[in-house]
Protein backbone atom coordinates (compact mmCIF):
# COMPACT_ATOMS: atom_id res chain seq x y z
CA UNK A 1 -13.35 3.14 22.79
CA UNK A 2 -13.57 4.08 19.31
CA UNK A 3 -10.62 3.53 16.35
CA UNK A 4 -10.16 5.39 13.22
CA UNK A 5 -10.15 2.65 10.34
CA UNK A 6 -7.47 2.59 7.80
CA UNK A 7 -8.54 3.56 4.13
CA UNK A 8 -7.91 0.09 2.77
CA UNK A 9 -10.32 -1.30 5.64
CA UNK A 10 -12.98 1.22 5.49
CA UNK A 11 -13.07 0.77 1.93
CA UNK A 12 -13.78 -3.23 1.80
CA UNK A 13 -15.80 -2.72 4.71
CA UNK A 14 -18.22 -0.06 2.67
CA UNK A 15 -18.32 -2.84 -0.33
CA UNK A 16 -19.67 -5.56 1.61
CA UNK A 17 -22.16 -3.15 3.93
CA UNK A 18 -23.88 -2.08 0.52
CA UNK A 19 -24.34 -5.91 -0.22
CA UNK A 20 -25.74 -6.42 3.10
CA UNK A 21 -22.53 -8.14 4.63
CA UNK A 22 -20.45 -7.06 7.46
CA UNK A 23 -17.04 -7.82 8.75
CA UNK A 24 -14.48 -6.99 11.88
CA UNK A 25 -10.70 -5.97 11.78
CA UNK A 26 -9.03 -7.76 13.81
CA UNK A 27 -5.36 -9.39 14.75
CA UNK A 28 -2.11 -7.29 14.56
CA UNK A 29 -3.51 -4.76 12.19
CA UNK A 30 -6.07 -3.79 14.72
CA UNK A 31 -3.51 -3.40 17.02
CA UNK A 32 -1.11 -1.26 14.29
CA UNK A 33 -3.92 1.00 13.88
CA UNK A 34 -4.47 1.24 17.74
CA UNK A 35 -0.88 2.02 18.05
CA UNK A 36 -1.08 4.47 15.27
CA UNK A 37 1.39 2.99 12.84
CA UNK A 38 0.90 2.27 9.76
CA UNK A 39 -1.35 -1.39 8.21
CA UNK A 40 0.84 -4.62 7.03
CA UNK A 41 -0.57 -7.26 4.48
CA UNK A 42 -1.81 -9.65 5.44
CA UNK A 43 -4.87 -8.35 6.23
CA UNK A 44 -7.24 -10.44 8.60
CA UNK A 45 -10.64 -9.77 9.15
CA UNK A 46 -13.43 -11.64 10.61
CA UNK A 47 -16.91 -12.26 9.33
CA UNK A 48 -20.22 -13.97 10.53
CA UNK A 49 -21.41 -13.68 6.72
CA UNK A 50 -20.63 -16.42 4.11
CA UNK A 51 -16.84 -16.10 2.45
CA UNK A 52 -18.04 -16.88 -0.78
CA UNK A 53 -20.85 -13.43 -0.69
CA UNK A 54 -17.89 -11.88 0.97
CA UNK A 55 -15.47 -12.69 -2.28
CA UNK A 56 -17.96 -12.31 -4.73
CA UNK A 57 -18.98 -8.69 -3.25
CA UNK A 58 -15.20 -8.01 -3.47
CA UNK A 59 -14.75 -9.99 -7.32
CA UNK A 60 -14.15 -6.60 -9.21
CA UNK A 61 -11.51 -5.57 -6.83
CA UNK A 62 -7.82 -6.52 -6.99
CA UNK A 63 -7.81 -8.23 -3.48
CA UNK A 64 -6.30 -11.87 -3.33
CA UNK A 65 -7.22 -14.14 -1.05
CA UNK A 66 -5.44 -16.59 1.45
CA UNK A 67 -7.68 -19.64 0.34
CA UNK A 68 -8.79 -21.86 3.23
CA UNK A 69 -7.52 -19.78 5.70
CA UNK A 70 -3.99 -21.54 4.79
CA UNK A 71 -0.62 -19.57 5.97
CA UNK A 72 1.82 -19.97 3.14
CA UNK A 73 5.50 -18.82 4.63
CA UNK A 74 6.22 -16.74 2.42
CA UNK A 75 2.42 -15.48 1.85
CA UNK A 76 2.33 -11.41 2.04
CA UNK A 77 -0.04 -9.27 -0.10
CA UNK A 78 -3.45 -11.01 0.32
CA UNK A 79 -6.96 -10.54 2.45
CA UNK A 80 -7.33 -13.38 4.94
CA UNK A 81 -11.28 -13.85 5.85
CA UNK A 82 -11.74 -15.91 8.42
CA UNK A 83 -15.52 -17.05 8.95
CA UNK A 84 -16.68 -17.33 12.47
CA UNK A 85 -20.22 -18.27 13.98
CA UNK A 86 -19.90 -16.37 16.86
CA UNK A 87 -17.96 -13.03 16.85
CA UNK A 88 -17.63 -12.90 21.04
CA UNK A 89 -16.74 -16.42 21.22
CA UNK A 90 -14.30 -16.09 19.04
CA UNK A 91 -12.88 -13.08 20.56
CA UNK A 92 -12.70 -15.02 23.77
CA UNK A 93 -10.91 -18.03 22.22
CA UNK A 94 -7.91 -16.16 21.22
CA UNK A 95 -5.17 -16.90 23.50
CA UNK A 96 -4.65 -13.13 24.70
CA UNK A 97 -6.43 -10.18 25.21
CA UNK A 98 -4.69 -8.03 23.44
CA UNK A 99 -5.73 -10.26 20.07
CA UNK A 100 -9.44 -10.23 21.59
CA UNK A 101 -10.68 -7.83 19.74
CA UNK A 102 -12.40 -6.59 16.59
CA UNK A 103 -13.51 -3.13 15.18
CA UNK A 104 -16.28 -3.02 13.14
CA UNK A 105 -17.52 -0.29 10.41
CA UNK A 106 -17.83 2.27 12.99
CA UNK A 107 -14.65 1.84 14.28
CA UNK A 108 -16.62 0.66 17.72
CA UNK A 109 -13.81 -1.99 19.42
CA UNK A 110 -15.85 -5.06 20.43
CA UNK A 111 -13.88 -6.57 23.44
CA UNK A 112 -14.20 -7.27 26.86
CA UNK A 113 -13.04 -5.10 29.95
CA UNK A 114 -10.11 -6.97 30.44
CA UNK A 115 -8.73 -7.47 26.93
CA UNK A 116 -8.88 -3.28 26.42
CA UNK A 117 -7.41 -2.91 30.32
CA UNK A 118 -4.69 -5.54 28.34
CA UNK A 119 -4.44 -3.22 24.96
CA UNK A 120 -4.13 0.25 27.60
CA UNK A 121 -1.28 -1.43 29.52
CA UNK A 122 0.66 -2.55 26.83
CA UNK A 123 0.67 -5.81 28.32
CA UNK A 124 0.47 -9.91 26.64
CA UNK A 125 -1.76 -11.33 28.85
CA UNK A 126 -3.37 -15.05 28.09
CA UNK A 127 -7.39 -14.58 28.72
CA UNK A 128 -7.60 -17.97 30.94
CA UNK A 129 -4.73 -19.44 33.19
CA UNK A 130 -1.59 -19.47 31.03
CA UNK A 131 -0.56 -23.15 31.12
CA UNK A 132 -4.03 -24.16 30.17
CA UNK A 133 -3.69 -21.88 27.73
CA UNK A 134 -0.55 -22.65 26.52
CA UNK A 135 -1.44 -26.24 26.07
CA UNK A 136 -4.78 -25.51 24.32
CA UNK A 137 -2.58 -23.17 21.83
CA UNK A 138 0.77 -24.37 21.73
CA UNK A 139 1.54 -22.16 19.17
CA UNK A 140 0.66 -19.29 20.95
CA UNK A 141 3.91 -19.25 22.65
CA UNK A 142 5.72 -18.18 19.55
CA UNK A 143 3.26 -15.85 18.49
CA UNK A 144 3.42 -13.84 21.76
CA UNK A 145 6.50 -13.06 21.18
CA UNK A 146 5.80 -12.13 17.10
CA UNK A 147 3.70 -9.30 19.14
CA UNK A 148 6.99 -8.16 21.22
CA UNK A 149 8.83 -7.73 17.56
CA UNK A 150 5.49 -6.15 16.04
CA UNK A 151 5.26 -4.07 18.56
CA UNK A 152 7.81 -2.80 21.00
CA UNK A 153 5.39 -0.70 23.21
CA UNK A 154 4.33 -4.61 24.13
CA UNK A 155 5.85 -7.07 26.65
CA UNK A 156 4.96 -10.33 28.14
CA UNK A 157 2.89 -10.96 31.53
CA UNK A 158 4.98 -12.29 34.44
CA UNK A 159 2.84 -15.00 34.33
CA UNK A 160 2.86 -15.76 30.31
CA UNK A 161 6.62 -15.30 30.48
CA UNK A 162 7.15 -18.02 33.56
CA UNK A 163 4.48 -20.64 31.45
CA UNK A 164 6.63 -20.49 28.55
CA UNK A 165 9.44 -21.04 30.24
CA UNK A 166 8.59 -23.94 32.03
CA UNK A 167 7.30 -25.30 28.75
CA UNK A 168 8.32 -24.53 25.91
CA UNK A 169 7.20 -27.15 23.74
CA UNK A 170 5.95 -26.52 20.58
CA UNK A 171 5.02 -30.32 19.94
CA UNK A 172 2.57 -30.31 17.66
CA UNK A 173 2.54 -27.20 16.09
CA UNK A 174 2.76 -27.17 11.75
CA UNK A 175 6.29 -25.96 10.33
CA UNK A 176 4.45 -23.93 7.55
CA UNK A 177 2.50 -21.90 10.83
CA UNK A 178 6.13 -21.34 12.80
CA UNK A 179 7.59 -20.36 9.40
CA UNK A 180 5.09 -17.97 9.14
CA UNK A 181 5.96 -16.74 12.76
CA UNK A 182 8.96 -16.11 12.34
CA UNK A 183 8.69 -14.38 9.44
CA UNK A 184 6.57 -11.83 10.62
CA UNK A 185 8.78 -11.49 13.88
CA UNK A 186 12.35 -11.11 11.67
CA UNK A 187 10.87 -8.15 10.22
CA UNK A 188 9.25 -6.75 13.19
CA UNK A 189 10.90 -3.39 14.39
CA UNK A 190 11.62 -4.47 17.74
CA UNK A 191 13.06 -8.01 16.54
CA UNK A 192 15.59 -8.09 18.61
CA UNK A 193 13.97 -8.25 21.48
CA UNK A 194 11.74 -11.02 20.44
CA UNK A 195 14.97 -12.94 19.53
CA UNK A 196 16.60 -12.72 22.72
CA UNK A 197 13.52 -13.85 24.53
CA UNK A 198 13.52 -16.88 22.61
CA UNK A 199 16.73 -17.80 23.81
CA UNK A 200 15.81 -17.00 27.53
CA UNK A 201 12.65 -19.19 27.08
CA UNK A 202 13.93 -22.02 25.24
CA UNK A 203 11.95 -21.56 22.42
CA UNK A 204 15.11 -21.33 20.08
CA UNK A 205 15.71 -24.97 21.11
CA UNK A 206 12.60 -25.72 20.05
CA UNK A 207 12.65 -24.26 16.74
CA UNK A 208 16.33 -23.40 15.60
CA UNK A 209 18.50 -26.09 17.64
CA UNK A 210 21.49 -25.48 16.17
CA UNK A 211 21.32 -21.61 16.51
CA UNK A 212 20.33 -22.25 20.42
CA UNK A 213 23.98 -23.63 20.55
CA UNK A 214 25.44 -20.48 19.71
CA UNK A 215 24.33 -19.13 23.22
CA UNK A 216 27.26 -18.61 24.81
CA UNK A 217 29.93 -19.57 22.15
CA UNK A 218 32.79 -16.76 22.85
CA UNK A 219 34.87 -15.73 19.81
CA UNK A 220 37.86 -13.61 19.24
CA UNK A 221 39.38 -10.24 19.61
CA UNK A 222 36.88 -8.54 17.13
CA UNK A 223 33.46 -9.72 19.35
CA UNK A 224 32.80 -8.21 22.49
CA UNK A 225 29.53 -10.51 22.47
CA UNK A 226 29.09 -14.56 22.19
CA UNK A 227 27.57 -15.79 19.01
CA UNK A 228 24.18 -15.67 19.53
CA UNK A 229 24.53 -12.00 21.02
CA UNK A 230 26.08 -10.81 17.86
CA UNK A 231 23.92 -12.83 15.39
CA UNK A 232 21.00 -10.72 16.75
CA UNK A 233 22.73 -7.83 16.38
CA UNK A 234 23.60 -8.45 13.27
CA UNK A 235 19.32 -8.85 12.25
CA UNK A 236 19.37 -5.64 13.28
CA UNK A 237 21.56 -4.25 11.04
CA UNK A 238 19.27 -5.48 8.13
CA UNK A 239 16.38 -3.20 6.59
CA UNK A 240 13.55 -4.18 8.34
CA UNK A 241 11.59 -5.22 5.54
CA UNK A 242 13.92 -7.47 4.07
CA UNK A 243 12.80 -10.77 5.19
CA UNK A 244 15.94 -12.64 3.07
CA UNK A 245 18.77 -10.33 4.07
CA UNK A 246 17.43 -10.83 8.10
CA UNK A 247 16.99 -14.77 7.80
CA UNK A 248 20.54 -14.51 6.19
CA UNK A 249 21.76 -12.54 8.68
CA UNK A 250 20.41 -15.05 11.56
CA UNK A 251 22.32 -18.20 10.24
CA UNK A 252 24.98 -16.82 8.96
CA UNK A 253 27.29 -17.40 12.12
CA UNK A 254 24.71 -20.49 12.98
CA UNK A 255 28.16 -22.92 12.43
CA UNK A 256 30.70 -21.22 14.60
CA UNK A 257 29.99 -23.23 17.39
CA UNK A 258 31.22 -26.67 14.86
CA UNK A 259 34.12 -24.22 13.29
CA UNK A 260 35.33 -23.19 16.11
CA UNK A 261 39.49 -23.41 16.49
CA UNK A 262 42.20 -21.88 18.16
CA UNK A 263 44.79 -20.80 15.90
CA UNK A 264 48.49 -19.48 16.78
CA UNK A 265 46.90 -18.62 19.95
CA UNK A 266 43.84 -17.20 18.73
CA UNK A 267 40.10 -18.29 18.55
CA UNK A 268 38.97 -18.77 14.33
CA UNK A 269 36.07 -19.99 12.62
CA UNK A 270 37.95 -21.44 9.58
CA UNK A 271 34.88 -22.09 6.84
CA UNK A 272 31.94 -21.30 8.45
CA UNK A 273 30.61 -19.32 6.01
CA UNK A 274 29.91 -22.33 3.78
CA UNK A 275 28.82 -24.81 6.66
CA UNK A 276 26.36 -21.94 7.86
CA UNK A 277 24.65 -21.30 4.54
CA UNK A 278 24.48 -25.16 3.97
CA UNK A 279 22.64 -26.15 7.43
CA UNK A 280 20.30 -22.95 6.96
CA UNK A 281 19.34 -24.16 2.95
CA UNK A 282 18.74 -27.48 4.94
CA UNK A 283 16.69 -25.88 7.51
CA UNK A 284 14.62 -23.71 5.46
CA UNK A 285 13.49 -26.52 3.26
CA UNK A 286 12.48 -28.21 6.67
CA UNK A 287 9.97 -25.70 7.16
CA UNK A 288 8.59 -25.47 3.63
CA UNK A 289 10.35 -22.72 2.07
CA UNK A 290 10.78 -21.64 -1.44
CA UNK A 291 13.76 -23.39 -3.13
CA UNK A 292 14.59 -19.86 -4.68
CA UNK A 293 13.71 -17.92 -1.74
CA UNK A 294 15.99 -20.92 0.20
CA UNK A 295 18.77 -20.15 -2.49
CA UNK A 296 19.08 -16.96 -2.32
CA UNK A 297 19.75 -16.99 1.65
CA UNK A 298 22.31 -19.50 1.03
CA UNK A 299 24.37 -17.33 -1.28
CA UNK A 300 23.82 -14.50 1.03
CA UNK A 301 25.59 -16.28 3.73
CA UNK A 302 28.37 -18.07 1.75
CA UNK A 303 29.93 -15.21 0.66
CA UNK A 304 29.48 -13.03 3.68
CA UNK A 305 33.33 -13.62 4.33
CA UNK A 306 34.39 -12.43 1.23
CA UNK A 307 35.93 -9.27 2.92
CA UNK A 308 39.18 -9.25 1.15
CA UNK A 309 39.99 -7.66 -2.06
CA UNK A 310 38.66 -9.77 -4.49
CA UNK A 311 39.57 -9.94 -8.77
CA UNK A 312 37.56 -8.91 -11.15
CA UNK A 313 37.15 -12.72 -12.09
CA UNK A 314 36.17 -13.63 -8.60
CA UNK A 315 33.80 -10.95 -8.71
CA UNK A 316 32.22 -12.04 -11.64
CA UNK A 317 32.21 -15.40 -10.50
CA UNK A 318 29.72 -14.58 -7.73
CA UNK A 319 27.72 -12.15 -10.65
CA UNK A 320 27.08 -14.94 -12.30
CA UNK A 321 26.40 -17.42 -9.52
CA UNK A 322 23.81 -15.02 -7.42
CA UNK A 323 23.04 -12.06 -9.77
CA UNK A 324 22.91 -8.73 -9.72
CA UNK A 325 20.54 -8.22 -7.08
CA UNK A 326 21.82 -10.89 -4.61
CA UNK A 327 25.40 -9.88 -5.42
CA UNK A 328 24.75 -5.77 -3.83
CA UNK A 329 22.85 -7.40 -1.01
CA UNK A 330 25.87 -9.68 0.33
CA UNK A 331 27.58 -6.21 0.59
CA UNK A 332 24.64 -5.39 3.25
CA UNK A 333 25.40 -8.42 4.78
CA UNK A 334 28.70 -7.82 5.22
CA UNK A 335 28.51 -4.42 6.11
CA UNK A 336 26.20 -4.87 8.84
CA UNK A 337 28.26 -7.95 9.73
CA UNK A 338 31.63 -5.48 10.57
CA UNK A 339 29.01 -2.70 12.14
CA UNK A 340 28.58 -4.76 14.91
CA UNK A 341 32.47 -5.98 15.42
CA UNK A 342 35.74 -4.28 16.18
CA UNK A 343 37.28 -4.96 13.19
CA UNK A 344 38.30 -1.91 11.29
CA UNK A 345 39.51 -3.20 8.39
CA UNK A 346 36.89 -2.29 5.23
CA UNK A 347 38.74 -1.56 2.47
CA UNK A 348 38.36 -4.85 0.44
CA UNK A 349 34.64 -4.69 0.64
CA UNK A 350 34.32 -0.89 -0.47
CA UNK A 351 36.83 -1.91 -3.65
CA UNK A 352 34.57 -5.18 -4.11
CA UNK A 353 31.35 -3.10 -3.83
CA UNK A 354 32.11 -0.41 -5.99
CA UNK A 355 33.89 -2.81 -8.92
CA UNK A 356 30.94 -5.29 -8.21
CA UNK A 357 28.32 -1.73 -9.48
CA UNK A 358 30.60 -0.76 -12.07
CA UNK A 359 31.07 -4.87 -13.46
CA UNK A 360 26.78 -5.04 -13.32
CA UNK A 361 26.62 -1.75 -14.83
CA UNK A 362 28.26 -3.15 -18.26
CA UNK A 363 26.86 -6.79 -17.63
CA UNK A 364 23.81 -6.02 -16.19
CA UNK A 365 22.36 -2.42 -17.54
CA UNK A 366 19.20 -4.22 -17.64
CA UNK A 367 18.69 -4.35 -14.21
CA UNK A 368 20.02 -0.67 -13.45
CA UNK A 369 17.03 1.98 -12.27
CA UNK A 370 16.57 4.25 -15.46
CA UNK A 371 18.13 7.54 -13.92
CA UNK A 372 21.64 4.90 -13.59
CA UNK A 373 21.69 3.90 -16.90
């Protein structure tokens, strides 16, 4: 089975061939161009040649590198090289088949029967017995179901799904490595999927404890879904590549379950706005976020219930609290927020939006795109 390499890969892999060097694509990005769609940074490829020859064949191009093979959370637009030894024993160390393989120059896939049978049936299938591979990559877990958001034409084996399950520990496992997870499975197309299978195989307890306790949680007369059922729906409401606006969009109902009241006869969530965006600022700094990346998620969710018609001074307020940018992107929020509810009434948050882009548009022309100004 041969693969047509993307441009940016053919291109890097050309450089280092003239120098003598050679490399492999391999990981999701392999799998993106299998599926036809289109290649995400980072980029990982392989090599049995030193890293240093590979970066100084690659030193007049505008490539940066993940150094050490270290997974920053919030790390995006970068080459990772990984050195390896052994090409096929590394390929048969991954966890599943569908991540053992590699392409090389030709666009040959190097692989075994099984892990292409895997990659034809669309299927996540560990390479040895799936507890002992769960418990030699613990991690694993999580990342199988990265692949289900990645890629929707994927879905677990019976037996993956039933090893997970039964244990889904991720004991062990560095917070910066699940960060970067879930990252790359918020802004996966088929997220939602990959979200509800973490509930159904405990992993959310694992990872987000507090959100787990929103499974189940009924609410009122606007949700025909419990809280965790509408949170999700909610991610999916969000662009897809806007990794702050989805992690926003997961917590921001993450304190209902605390909030939760009956009132006159009614179920309310009286402040959870503010209790939500505090325990997610707490949890993102638990797994090594960015304080501004951290801050901005926090504002996104505090004001997500600011649905009423609000004053120009209250608008201004949260101007000069979050910015222009943050400030249109809690209307997002918010919008996708009431997309997935029964509540009809919008009227205060099309007045705020609107006076919120005609307030930035005197106080903020700066950051207006030049055909606004």
């Amino acid at each position: 089975m041969k693969l047509s390499l993307p441009l940016v890969f053919s291109d890097i892999f050309h450089q280092l061939k003239q120098h003598g060097l050679s490399c492999y694509l391999t990981g999701s990005n392999l799998l993106r161009a299998a599926y036809g769609m289109p290649v995400k940074p980072p980029f990982q490829i392989i090599t049995a040649s030193p890293i240093d020859s590979v970066k100084k064949a690659l030193s007049q191009q505008d490539y940066c590198f993940i150094a050490d093979n270290k997974r920053s959370p919030m790390q995006a637009d970068a080459l990772d090289f990984l050195y390896v030894s052994d090409i096929e024993s590394y390929l048969q160390h991954q966890p599943f088949g569908v991540l053992g393989l590699a392409v090389d120059i030709s666009g040959e896939i190097l692989s075994s029967k099984q892990c292409l049978t895997d990659l034809e049936q669309n299927t996540i299938r560990c390479q040895i017995d799936p507890q002992t591979c769960l418990e030699l990559h613990p991690l694993s877990k999580l990342t199988s179901l990265r692949l289900v958001a990645q890629f929707e034409n994927l879905s677990l084996d019976e037996s993956l799904y039933e090893a997970i399950r039964k244990n889904p520990s991720l004991s062990g496992c560095a917070k910066a490595d699940i960060a970067w997870e879930i990252n790359q499975l918020l802004v996966g197309n088929n997220a939602s999927a990959a979200l509800m299978l973490m509930a159904q195989l405990h992993l959310l307890d694992e990872i987000f404890p507090d959100l787990a306790a929103c499974v189940g949680i009924t609410q009122n007369e606007y949700h025909s879904k419990d809280v965790y059922g509408h949170t999700v729906d909610v991610v999916d409401q969000m662009p897809q590549e806007h990794l702050a606006l989805r992690m926003a969009a997961l917590f921001h109902d993450v304190c209902k379950p605390q909030c939760k009241q009956i009132l006159d006869g009614k179920i309310r969530f009286p402040r959870h706005a503010l209790f939500s965006a505090d325990l997610c600022a707490k949890t993102l700094h638990e797994y090594g976020y960015a304080g501004a990346f951290s801050d901005k998620v926090h504002q996104l969710i505090r004001y997500h219930m600011k649905k009423q018609i609000l004053s120009d001074d209250e608008l201004i307020a949260i101007l000069h609290t979050c910015g222009p940018q943050t400030a249109r992107e809690i209307f997002l929020l918010q919008l996708g927020d009431n997309a997935t509810t029964t509540y009809a009434y919008r009227e205060g948050m099309y007045h705020n939006q609107q006076r919120t882009n005609e307030l930035i548009a005197k106080m903020y022309p700066q950051s207006l795109p030049d055909n606004k100004k």
